[in-house]
Protein backbone atom coordinates (compact mmCIF):
# COMPACT_ATOMS: atom_id res chain seq x y z
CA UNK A 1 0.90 23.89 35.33
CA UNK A 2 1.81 25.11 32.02
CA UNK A 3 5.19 25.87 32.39
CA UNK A 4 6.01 22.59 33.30
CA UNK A 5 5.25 21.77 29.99
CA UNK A 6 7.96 24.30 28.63
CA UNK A 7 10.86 22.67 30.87
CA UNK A 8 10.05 19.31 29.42
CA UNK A 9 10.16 20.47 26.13
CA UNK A 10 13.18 22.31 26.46
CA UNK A 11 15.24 19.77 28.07
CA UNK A 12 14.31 17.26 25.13
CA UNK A 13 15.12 19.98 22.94
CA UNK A 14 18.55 19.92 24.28
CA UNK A 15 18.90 16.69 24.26
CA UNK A 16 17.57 15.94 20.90
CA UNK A 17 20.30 18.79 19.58
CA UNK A 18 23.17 17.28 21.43
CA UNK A 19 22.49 13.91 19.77
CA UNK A 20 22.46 16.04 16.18
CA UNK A 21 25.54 16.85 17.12
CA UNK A 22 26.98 13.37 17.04
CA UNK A 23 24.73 12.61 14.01
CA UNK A 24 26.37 15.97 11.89
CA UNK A 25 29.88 14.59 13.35
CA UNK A 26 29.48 11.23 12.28
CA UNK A 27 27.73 12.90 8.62
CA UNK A 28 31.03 15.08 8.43
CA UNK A 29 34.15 13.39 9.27
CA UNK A 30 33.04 9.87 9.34
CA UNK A 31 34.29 8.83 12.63
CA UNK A 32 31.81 7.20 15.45
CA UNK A 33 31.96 7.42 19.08
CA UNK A 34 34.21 4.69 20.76
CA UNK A 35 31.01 2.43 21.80
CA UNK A 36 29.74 2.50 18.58
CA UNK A 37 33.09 2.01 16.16
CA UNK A 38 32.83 -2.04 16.06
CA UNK A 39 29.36 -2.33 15.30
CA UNK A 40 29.16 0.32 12.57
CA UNK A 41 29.86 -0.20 9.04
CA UNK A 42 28.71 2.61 7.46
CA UNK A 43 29.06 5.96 10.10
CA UNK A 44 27.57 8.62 7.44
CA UNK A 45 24.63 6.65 6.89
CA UNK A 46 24.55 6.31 10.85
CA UNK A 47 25.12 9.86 11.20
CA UNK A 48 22.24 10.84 9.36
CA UNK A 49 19.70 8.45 10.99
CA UNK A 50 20.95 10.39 14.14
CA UNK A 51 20.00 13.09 12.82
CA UNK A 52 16.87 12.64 11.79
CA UNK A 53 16.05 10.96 14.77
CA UNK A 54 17.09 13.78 16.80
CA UNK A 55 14.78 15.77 15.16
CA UNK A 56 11.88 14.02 15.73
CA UNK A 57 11.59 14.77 19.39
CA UNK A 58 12.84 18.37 18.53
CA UNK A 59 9.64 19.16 16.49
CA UNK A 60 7.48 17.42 18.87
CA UNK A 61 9.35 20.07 21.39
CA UNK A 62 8.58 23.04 19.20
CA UNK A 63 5.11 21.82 18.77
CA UNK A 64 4.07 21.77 22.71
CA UNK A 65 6.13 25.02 22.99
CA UNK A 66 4.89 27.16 19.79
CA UNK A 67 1.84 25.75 18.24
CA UNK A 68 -1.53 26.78 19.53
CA UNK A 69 -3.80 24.76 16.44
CA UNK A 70 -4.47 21.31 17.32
CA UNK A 71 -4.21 20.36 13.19
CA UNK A 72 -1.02 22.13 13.27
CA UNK A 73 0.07 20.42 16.29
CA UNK A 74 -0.99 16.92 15.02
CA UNK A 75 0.52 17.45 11.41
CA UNK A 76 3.91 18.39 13.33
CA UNK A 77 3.78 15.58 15.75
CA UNK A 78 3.16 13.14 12.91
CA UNK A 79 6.43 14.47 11.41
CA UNK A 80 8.08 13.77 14.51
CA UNK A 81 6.88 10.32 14.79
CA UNK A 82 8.03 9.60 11.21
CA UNK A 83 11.38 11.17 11.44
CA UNK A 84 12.06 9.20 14.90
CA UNK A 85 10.82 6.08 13.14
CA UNK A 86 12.57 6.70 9.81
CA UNK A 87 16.48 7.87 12.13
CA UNK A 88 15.66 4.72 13.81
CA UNK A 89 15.56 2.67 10.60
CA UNK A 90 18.21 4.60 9.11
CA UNK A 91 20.81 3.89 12.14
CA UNK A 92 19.44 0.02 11.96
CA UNK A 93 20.95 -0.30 8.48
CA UNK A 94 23.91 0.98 9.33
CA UNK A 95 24.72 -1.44 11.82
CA UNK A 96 26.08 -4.98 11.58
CA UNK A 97 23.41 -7.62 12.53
CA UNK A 98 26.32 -9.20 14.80
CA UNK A 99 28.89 -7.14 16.22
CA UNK A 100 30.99 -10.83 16.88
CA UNK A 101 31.47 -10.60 13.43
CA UNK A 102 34.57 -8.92 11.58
């Protein structure tokens, strides 16, 4: 039963890297997928709430896969919780509150 656990962390560890990717994108060159262009006013600041909530579910990943201390374990998936929360907030702020809107 326990390797079940490592698949599931490693494909959200892929996925939470291939979403960095489009967060580090967006950080370097400014430019935003095509679904996401109209609503965006400000891609860096997008970019790096993408990141950072990427990396959320990337620690929580590494946690299940590498740590064998529950206190460890909690203190990283408390990090993970707070850097999903805080990408989350980040990306919110970098949106327009209505896309109708020029």
């Amino acid at each position: 039963m326990d390797q079940y656990w490592y698949w599931a962390a490693a494909v959200v560890l892929l996925a939470s890297l291939s979403s960095g990717a489009l967060g580090a994108f967006a950080i370097v060159t400014g430019r935003m997928p095509p679904w996401l262009r109209r609503r965006t006013l400000r891609p860096r600041l997008w970019g790096y709430g993408t990141a950072c909530s990427s990396a959320g579910p990337a620690l929580w990943a590494v946690s299940f896969m590498v740590v064998n201390s529950d206190i460890a374990f909690s203190a990283l998936a408390l990090v993970g919780l707070v850097l999903m929360v805080g990408g989350g907030l980040l990306q919110l702020f970098a949106e327009r509150s209505d896309p109708a809107q020029p």
